[in-house]
N, C-alpha and C. Protein backbone atom coordinates (compact mmCIF):
# COMPACT_ATOMS: atom_id res chain seq x y z
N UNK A 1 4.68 5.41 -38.92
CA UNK A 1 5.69 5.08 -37.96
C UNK A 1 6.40 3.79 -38.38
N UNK A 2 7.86 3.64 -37.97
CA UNK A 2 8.75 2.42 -38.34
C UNK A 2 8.37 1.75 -37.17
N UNK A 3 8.78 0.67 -37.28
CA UNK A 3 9.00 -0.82 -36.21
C UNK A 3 9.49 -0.07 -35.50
N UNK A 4 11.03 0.64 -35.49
CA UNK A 4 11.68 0.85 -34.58
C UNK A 4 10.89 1.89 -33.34
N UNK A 5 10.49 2.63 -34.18
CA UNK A 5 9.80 4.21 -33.27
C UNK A 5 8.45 3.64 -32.64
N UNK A 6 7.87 2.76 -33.34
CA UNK A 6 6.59 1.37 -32.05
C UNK A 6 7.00 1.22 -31.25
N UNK A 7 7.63 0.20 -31.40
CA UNK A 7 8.56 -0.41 -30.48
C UNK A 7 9.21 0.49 -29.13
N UNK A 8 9.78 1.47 -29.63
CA UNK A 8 10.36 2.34 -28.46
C UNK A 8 8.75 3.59 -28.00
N UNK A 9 7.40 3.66 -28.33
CA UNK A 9 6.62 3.86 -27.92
C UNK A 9 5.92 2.78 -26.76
N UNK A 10 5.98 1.94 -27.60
CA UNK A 10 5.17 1.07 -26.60
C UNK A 10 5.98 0.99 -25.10
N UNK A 11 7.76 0.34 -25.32
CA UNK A 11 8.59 0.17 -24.31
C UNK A 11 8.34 1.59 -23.75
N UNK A 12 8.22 3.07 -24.24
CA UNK A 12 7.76 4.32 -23.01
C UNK A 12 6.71 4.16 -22.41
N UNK A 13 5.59 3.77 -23.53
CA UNK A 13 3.72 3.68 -22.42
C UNK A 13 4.60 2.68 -21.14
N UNK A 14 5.22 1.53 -21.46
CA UNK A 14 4.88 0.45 -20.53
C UNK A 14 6.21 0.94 -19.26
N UNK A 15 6.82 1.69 -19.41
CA UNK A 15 7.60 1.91 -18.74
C UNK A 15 7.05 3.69 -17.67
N UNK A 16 6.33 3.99 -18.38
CA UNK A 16 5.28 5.00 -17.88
C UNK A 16 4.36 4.56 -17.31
N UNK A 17 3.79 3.66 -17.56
CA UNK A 17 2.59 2.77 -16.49
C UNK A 17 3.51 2.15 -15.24
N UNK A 18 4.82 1.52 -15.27
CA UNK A 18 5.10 1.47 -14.43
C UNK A 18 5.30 2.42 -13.32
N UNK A 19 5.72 3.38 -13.56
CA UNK A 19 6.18 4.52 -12.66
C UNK A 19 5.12 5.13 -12.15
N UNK A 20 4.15 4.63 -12.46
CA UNK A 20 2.72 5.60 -12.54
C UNK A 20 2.09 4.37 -11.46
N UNK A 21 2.46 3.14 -11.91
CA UNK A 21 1.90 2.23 -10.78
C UNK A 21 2.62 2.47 -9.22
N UNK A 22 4.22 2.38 -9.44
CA UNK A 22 4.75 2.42 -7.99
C UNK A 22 3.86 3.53 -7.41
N UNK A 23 3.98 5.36 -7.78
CA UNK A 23 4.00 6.05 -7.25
C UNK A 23 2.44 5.89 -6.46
N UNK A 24 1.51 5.27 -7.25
CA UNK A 24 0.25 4.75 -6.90
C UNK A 24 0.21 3.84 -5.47
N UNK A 25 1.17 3.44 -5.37
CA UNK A 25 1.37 2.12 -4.61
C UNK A 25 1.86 3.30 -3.55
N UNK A 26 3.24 4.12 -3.65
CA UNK A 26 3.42 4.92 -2.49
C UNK A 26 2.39 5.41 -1.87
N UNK A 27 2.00 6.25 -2.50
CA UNK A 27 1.07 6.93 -1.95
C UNK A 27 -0.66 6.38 -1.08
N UNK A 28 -0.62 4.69 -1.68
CA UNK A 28 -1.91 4.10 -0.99
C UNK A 28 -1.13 3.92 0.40
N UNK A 29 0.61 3.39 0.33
CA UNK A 29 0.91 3.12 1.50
C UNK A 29 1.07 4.30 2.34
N UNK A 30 1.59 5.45 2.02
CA UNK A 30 1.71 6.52 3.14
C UNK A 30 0.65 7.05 3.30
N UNK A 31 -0.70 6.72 2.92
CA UNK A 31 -1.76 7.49 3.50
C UNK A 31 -2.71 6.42 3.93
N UNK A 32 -1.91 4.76 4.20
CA UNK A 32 -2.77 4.06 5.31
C UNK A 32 -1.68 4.36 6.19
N UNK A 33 -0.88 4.70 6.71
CA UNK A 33 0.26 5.27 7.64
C UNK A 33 -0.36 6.30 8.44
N UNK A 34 -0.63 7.09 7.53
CA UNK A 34 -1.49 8.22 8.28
C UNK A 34 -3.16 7.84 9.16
N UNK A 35 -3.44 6.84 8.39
CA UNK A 35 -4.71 6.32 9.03
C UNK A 35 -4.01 5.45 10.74
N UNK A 36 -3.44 4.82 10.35
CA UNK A 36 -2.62 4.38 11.31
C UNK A 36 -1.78 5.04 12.45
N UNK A 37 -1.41 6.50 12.22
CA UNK A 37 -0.87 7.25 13.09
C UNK A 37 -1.74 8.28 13.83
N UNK A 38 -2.88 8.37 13.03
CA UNK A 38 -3.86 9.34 13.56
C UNK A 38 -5.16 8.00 14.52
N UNK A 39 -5.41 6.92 14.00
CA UNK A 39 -6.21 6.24 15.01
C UNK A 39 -5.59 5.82 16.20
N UNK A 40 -3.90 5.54 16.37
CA UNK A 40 -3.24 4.86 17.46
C UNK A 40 -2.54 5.46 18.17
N UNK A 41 -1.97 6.88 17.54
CA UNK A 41 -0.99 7.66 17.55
C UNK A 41 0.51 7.23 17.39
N UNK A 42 0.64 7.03 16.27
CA UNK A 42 1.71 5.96 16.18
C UNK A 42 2.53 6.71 15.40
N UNK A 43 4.36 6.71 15.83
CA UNK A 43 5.11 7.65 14.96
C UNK A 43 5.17 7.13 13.72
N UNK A 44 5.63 7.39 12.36
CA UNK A 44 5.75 7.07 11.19
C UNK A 44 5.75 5.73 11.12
N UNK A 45 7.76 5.68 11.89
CA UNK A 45 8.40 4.42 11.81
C UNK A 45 7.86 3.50 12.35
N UNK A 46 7.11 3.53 13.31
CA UNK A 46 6.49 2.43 14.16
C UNK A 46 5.15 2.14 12.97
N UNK A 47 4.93 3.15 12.69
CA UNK A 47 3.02 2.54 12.14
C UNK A 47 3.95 1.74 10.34
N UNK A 48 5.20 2.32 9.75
CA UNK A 48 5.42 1.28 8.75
C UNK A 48 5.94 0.18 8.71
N UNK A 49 6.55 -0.19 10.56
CA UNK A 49 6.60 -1.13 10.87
C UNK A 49 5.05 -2.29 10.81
N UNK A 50 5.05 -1.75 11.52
CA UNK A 50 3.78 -2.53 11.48
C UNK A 50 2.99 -2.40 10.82
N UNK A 51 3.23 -2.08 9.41
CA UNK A 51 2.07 -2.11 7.98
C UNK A 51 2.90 -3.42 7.33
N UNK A 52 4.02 -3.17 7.50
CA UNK A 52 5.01 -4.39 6.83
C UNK A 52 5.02 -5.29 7.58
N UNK A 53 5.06 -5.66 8.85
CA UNK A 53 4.57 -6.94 9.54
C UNK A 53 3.47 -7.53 9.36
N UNK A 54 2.11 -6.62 9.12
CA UNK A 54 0.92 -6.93 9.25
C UNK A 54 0.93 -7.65 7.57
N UNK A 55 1.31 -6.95 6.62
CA UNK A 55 1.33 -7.46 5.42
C UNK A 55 1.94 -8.96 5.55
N UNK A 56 3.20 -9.27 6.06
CA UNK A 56 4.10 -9.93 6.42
C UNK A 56 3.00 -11.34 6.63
N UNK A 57 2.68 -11.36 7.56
CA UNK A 57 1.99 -11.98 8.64
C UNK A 57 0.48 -12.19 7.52
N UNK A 58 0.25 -11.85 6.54
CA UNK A 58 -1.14 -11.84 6.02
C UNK A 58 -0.98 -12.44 4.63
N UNK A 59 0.72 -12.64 4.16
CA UNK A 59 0.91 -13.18 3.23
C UNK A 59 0.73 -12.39 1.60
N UNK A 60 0.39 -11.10 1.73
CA UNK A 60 0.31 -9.83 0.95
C UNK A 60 1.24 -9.12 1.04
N UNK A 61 1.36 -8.67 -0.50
CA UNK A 61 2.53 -7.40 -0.98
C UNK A 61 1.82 -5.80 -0.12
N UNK A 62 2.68 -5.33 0.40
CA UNK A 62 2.36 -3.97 1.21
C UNK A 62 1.35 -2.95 0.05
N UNK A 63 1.32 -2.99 -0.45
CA UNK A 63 0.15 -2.02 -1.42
C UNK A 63 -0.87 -2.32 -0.92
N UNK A 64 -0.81 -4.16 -1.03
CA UNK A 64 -2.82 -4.42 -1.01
C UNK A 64 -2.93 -4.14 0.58
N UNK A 65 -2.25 -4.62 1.28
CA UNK A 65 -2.58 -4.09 2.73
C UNK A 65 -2.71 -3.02 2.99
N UNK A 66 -1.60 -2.02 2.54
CA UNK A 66 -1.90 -0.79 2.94
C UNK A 66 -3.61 -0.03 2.34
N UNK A 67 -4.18 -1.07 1.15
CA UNK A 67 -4.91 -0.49 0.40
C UNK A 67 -6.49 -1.09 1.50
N UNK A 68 -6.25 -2.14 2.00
CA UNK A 68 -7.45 -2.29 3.27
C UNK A 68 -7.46 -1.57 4.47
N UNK A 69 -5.89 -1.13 5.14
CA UNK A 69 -5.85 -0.24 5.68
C UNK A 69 -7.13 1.28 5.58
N UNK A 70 -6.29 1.61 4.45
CA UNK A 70 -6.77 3.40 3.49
C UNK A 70 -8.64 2.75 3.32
N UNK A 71 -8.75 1.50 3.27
CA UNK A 71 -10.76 1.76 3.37
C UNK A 71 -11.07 1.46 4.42
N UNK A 72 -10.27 1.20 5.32
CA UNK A 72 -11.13 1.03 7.11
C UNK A 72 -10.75 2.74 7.10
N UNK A 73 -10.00 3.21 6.64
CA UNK A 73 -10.05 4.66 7.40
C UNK A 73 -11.11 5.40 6.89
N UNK A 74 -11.52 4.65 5.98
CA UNK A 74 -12.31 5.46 4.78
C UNK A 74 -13.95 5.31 5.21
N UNK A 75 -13.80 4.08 6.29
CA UNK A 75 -15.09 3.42 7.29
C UNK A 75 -15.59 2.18 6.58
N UNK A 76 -14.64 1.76 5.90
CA UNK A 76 -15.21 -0.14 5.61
C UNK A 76 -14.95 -0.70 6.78
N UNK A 77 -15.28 -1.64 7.25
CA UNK A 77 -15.22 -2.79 8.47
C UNK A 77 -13.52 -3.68 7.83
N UNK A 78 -12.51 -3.96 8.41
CA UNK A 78 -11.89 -4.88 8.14
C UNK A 78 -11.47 -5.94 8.59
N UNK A 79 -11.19 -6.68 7.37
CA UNK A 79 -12.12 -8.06 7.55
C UNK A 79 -11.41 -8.93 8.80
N UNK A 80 -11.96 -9.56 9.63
CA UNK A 80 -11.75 -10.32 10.55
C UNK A 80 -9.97 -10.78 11.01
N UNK A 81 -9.98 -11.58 9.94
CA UNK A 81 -8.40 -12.02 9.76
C UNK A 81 -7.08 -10.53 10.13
N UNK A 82 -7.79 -9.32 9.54
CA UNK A 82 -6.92 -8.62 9.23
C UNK A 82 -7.17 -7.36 10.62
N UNK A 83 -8.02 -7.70 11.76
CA UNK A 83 -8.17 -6.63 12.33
C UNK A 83 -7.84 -7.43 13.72
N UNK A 84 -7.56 -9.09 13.87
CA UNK A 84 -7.03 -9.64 14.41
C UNK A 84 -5.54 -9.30 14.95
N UNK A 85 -5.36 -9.83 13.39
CA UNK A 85 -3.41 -9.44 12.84
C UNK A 85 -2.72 -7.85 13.80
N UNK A 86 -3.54 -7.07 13.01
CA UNK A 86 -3.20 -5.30 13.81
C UNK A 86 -3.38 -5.55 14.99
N UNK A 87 -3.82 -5.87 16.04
CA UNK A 87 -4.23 -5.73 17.32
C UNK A 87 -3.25 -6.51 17.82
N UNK A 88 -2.27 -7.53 17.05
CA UNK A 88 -1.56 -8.32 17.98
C UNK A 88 -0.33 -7.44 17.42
N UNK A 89 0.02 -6.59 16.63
CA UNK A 89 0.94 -5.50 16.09
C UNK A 89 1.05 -4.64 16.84
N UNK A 90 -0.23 -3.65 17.21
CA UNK A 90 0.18 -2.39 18.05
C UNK A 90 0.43 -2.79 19.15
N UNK A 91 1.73 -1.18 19.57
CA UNK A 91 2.36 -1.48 21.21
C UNK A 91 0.98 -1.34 22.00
């Protein structure tokens, strides 16, 4: 292989890991949404409201929240700070 054809491999892996990360990231967030709409009954818009406030308010990018979300549904305990936060969120 030339420099050039590396080069434009590597720039695909790393541009393939990206896309591969967002869609990762969607999907942790719409299925703490669902944890969220099925424990509170909460419509979509309201429960991604308040995944993005709660993130907001916690000083975290919406992935990692949504990603403590998706293990309390999963039956981890969450953690203090963060089960505070939700309770002053839901209607």
């Amino acid at each position: 292989m030339d420099h050039d054809s590396d080069t434009w491999l590597q720039e695909t892996h790393a541009e393939h890991q990206d896309l591969k990360d967002t869609a990762d990231a969607k999907t942790t967030v719409d299925m703490a949404l669902g944890v969220l709409a099925t424990r509170y009954h909460l419509p979509a818009d309201c429960g991604r409201d308040i995944l993005r406030a709660l993130s907001d308010n916690l000083g975290k990018q919406l992935p990692a929240t949504a990603g403590e979300i998706l293990k309390w549904g999963l039956g981890q305990p969450l953690r203090p700070e963060v089960e505070e936060e939700l309770q002053k969120l839901l209607p």
